[in-house]
PDB file of N, CA and C in Angstrom:
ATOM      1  N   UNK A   1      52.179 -67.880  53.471  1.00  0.00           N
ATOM      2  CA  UNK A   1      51.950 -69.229  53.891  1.00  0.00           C
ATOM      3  C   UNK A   1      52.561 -70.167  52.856  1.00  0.00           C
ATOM      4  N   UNK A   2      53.216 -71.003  53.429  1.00  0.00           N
ATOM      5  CA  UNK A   2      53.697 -72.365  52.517  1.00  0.00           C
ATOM      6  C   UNK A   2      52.549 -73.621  52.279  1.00  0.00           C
ATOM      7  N   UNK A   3      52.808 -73.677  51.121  1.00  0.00           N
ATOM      8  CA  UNK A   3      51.818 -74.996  50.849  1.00  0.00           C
ATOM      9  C   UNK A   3      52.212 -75.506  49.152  1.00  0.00           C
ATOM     10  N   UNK A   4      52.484 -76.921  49.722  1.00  0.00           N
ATOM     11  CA  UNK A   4      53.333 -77.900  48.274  1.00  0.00           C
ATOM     12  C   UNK A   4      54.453 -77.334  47.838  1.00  0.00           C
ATOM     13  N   UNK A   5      55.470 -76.930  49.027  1.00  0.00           N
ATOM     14  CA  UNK A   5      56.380 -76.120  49.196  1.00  0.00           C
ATOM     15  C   UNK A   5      56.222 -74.522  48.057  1.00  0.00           C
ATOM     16  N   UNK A   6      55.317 -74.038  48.154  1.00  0.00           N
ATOM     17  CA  UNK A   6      55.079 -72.547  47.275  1.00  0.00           C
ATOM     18  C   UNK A   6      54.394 -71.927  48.338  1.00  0.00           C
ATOM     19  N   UNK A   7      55.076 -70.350  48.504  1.00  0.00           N
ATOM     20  CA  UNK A   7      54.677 -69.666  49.049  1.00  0.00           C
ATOM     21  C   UNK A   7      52.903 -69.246  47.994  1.00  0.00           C
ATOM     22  N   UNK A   8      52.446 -68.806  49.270  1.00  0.00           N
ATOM     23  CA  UNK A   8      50.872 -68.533  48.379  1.00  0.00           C
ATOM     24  C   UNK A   8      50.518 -67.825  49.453  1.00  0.00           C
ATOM     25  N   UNK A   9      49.438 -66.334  48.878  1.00  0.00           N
ATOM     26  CA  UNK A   9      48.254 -65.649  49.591  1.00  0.00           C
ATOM     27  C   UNK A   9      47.270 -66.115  49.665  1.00  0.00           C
ATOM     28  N   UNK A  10      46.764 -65.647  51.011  1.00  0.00           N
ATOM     29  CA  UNK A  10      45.131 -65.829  50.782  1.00  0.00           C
ATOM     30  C   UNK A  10      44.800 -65.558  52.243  1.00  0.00           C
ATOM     31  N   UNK A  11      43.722 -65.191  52.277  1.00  0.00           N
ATOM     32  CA  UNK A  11      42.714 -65.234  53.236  1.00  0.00           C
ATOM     33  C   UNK A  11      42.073 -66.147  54.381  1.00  0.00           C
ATOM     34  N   UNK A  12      41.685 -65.239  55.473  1.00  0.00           N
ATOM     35  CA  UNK A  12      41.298 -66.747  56.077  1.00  0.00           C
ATOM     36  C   UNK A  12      39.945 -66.989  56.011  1.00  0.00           C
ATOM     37  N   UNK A  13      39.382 -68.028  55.788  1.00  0.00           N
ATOM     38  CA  UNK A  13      37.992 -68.487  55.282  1.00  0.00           C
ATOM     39  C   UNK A  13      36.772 -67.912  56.468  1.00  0.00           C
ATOM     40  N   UNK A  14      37.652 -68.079  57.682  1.00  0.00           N
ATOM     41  CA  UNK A  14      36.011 -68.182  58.827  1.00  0.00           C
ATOM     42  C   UNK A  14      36.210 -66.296  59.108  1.00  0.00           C
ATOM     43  N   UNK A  15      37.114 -66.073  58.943  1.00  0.00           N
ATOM     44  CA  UNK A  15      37.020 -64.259  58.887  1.00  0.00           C
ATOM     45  C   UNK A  15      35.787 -63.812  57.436  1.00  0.00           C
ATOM     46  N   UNK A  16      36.494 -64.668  56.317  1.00  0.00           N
ATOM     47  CA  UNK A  16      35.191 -63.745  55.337  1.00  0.00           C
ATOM     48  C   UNK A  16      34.082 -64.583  55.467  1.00  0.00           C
ATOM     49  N   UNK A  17      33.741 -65.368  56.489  1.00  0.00           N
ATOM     50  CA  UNK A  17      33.010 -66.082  56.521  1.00  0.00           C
ATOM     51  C   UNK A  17      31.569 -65.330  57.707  1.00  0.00           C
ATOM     52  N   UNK A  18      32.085 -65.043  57.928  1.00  0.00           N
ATOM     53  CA  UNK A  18      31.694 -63.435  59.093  1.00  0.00           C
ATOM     54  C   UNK A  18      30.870 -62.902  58.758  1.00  0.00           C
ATOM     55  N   UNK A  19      31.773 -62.235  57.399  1.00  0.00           N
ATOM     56  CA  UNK A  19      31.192 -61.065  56.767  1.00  0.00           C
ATOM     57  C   UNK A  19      30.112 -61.546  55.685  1.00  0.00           C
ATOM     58  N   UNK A  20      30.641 -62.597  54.348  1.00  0.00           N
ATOM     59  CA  UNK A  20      30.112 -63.150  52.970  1.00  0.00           C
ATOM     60  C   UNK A  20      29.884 -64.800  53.514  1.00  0.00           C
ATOM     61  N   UNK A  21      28.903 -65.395  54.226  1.00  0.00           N
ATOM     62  CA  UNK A  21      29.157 -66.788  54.681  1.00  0.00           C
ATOM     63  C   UNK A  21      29.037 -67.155  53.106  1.00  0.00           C
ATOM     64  N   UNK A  22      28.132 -65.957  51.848  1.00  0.00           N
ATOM     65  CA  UNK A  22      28.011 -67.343  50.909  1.00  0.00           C
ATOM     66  C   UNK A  22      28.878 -67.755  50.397  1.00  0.00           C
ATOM     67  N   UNK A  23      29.991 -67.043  50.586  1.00  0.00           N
ATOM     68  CA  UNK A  23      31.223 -66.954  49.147  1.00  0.00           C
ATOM     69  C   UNK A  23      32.074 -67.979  50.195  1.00  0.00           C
ATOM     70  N   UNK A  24      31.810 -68.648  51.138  1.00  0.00           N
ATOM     71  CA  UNK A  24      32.258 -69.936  52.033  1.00  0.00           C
ATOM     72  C   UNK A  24      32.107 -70.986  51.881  1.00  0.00           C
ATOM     73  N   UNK A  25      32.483 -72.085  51.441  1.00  0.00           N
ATOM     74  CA  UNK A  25      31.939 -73.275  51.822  1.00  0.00           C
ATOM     75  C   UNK A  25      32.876 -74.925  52.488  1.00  0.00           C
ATOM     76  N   UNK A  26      31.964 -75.258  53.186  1.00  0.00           N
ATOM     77  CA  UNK A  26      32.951 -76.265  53.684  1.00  0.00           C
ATOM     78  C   UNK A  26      32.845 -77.630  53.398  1.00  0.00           C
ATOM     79  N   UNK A  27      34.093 -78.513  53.008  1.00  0.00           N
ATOM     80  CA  UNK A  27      33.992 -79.632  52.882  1.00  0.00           C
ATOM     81  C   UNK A  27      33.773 -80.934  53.863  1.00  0.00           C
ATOM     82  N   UNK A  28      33.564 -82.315  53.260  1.00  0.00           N
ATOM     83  CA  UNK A  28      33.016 -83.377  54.512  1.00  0.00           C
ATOM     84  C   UNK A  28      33.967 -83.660  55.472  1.00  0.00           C
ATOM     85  N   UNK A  29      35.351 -82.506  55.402  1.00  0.00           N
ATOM     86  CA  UNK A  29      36.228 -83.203  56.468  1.00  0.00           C
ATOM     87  C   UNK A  29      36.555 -81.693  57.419  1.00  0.00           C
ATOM     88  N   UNK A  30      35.027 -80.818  56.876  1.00  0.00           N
ATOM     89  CA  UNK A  30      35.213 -79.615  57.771  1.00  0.00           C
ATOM     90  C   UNK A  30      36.300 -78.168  57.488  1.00  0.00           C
ATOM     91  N   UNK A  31      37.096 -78.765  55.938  1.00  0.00           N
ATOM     92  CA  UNK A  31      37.875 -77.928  55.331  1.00  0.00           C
ATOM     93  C   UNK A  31      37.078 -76.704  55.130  1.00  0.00           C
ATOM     94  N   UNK A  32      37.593 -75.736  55.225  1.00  0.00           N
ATOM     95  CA  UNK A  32      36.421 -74.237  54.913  1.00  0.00           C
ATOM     96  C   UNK A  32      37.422 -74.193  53.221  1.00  0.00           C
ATOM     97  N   UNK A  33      36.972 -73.385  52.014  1.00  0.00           N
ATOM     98  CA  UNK A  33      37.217 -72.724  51.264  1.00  0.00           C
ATOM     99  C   UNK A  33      36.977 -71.259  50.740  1.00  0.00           C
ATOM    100  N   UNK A  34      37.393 -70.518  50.225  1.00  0.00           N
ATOM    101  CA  UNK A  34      36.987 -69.174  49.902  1.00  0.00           C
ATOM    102  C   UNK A  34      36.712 -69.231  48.411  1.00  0.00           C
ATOM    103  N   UNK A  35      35.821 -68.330  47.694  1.00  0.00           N
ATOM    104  CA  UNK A  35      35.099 -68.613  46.607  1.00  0.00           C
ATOM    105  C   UNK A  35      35.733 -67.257  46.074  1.00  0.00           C
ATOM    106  N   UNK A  36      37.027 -67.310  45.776  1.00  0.00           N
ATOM    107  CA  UNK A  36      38.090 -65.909  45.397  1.00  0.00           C
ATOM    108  C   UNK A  36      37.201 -65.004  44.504  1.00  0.00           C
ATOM    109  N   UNK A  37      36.935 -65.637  43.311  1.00  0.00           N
ATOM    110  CA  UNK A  37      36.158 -65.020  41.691  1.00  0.00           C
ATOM    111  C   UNK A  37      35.411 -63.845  42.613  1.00  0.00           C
ATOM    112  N   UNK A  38      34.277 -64.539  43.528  1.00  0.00           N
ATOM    113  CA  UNK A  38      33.103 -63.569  43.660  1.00  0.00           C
ATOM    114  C   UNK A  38      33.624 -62.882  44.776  1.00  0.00           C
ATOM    115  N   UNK A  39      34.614 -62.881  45.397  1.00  0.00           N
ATOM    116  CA  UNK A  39      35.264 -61.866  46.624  1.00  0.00           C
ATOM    117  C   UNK A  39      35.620 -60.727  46.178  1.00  0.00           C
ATOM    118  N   UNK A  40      36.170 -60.819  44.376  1.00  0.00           N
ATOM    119  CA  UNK A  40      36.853 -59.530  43.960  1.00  0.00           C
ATOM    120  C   UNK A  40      36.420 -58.181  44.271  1.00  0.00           C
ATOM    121  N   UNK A  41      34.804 -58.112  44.027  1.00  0.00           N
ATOM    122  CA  UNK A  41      33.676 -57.364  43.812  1.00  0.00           C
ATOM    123  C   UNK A  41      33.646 -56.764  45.328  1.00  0.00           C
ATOM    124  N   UNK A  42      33.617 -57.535  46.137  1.00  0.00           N
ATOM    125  CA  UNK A  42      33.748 -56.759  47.809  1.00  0.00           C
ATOM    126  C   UNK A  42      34.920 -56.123  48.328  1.00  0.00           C
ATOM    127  N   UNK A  43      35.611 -56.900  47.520  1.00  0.00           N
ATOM    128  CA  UNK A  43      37.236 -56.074  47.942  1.00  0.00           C
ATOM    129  C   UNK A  43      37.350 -54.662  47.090  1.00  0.00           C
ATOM    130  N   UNK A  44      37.110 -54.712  46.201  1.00  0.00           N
ATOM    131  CA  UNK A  44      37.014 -53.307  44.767  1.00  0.00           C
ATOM    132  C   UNK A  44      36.149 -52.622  45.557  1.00  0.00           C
ATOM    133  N   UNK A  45      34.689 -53.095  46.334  1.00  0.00           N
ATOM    134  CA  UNK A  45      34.332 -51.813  46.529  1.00  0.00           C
ATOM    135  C   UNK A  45      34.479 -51.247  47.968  1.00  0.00           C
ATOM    136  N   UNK A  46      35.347 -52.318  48.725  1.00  0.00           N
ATOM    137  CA  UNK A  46      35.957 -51.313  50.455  1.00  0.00           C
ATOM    138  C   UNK A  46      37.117 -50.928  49.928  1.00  0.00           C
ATOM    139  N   UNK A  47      37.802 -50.555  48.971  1.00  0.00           N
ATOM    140  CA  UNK A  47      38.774 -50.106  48.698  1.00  0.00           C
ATOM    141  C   UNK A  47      38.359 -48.793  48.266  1.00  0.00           C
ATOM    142  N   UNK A  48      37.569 -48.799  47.310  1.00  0.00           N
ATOM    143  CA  UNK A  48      36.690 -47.450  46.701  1.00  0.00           C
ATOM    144  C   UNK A  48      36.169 -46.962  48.445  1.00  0.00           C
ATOM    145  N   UNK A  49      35.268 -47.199  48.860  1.00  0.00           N
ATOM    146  CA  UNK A  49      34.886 -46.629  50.293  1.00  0.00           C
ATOM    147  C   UNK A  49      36.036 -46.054  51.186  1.00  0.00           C
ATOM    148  N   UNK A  50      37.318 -46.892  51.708  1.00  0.00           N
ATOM    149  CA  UNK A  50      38.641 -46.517  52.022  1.00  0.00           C
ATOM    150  C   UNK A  50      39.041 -45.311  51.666  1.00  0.00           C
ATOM    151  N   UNK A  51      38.712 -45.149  50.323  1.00  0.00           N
ATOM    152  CA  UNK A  51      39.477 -43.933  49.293  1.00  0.00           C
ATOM    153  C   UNK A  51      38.492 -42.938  49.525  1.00  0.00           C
ATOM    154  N   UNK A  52      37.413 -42.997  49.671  1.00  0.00           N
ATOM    155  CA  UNK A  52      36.262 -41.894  49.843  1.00  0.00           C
ATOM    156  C   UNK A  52      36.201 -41.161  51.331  1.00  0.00           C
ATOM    157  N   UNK A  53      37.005 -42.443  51.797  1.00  0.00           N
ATOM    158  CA  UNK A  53      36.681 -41.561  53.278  1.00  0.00           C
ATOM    159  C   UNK A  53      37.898 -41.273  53.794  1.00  0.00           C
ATOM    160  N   UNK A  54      39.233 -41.823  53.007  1.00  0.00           N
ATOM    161  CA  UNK A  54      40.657 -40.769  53.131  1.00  0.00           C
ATOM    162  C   UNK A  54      40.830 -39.570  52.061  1.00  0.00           C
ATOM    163  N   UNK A  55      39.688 -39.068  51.472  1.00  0.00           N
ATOM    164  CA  UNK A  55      39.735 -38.275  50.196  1.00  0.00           C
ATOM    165  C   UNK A  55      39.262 -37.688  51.108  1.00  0.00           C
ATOM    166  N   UNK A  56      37.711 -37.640  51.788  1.00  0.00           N
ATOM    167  CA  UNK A  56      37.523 -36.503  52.642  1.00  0.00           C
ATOM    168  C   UNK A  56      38.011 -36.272  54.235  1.00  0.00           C
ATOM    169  N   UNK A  57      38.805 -37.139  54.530  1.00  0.00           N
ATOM    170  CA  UNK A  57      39.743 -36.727  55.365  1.00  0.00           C
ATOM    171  C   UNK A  57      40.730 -35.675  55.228  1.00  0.00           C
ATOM    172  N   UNK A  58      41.244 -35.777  54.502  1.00  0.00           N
ATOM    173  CA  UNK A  58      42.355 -34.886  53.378  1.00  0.00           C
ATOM    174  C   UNK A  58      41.832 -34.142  53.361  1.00  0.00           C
ATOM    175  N   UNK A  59      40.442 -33.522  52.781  1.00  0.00           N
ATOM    176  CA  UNK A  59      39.965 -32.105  52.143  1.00  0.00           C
ATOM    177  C   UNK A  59      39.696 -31.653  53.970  1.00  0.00           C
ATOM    178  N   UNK A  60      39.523 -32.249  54.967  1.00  0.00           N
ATOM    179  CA  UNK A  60      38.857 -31.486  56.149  1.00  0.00           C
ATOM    180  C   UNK A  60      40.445 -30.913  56.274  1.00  0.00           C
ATOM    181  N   UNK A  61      41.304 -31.953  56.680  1.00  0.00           N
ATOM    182  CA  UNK A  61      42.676 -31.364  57.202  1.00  0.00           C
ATOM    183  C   UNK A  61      43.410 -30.341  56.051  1.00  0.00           C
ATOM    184  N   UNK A  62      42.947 -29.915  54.896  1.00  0.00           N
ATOM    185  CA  UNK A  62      43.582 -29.411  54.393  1.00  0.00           C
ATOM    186  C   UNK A  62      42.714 -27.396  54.696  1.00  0.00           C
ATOM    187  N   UNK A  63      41.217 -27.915  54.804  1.00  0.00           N
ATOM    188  CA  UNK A  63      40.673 -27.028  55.303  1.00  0.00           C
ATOM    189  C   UNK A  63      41.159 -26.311  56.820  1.00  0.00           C
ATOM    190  N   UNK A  64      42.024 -27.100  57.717  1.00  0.00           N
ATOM    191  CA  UNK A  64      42.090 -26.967  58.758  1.00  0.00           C
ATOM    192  C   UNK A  64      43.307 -26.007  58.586  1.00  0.00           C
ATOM    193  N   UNK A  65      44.275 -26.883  57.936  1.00  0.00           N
ATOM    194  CA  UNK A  65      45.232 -26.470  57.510  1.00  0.00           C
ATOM    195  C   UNK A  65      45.318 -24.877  57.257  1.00  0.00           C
ATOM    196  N   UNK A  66      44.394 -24.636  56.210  1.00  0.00           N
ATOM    197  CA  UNK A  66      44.207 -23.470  55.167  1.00  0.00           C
ATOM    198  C   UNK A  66      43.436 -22.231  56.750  1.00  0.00           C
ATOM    199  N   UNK A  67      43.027 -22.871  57.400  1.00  0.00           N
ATOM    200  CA  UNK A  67      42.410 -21.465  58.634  1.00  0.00           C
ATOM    201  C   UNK A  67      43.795 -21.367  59.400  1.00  0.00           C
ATOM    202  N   UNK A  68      44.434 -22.802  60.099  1.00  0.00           N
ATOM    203  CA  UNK A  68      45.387 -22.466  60.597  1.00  0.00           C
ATOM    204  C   UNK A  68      46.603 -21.137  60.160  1.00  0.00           C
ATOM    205  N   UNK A  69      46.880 -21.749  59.044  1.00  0.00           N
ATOM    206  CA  UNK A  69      47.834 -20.543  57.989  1.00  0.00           C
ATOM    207  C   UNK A  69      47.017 -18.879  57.832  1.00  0.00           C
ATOM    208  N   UNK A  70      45.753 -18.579  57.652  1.00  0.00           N
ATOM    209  CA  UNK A  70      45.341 -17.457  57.800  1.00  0.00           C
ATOM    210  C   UNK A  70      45.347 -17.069  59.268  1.00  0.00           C
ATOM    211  N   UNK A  71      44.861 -17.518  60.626  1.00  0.00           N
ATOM    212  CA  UNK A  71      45.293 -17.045  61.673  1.00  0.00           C
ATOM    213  C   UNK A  71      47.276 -17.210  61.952  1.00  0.00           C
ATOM    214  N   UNK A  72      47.579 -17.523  61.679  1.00  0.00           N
ATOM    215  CA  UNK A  72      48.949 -17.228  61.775  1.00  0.00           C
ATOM    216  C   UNK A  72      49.559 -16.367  60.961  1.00  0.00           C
ATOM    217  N   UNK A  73      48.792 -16.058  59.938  1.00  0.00           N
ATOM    218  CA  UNK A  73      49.297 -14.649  58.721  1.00  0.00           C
ATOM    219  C   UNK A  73      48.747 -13.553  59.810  1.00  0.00           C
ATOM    220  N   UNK A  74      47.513 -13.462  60.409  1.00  0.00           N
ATOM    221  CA  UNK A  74      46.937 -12.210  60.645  1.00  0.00           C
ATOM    222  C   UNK A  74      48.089 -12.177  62.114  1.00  0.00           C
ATOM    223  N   UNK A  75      48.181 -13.289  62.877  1.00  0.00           N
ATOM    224  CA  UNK A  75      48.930 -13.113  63.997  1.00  0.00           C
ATOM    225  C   UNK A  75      50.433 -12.205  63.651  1.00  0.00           C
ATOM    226  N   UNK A  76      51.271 -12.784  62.633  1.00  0.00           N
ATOM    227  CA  UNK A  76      52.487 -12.347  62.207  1.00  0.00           C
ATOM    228  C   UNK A  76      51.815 -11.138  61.621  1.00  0.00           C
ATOM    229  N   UNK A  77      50.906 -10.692  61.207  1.00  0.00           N
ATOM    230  CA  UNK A  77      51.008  -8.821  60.481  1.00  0.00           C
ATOM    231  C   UNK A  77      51.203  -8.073  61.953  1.00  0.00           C
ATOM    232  N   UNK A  78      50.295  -8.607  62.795  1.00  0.00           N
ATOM    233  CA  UNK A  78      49.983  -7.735  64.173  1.00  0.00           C
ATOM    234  C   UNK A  78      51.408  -7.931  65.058  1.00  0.00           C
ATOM    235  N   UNK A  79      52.294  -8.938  64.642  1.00  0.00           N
ATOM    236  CA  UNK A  79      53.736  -8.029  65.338  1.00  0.00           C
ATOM    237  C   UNK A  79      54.291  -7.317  64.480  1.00  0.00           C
ATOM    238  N   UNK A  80      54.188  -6.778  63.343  1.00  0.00           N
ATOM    239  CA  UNK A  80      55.167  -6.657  62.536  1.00  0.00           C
ATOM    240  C   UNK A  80      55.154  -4.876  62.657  1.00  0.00           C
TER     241      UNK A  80
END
């Protein structure tokens, strides 16, 4: 997004407003703001959660993986 001709990130206020209304607040002309400092802390920890639940994603498919490869070893002895 452009603003005072500088590109800049950010968020949209009434989305984390959803989730954290406190870390929201709006001004007398109805402007919403985001309260960045105390957002860090929610973002650090769905990122940690993200990682916990593609960490054990990984270990199932690798489990899957690991039976697949033993029935296909025992399949290939039995033509051989």
């Amino acid at each position: 997004m452009k603003f005072d001709g500088e590109e800049h990130l950010g968020v949209i206020a009434q989305e984390v407003e959803g989730v954290y209304p406190q870390l929201v607040s709006t001004d007398s002309s109805g402007y919403k703001s985001v309260n960045y400092t105390n957002l860090v802390a929610p973002l650090i920890e769905a990122i940690k959660e993200l990682k916990s639940e593609k960490d054990a994603e990984i270990d199932e498919l690798k489990t899957k993986n690991d039976a697949l490869n033993t029935r296909l070893s025992a399949l290939e002895a039995t033509l051989k």
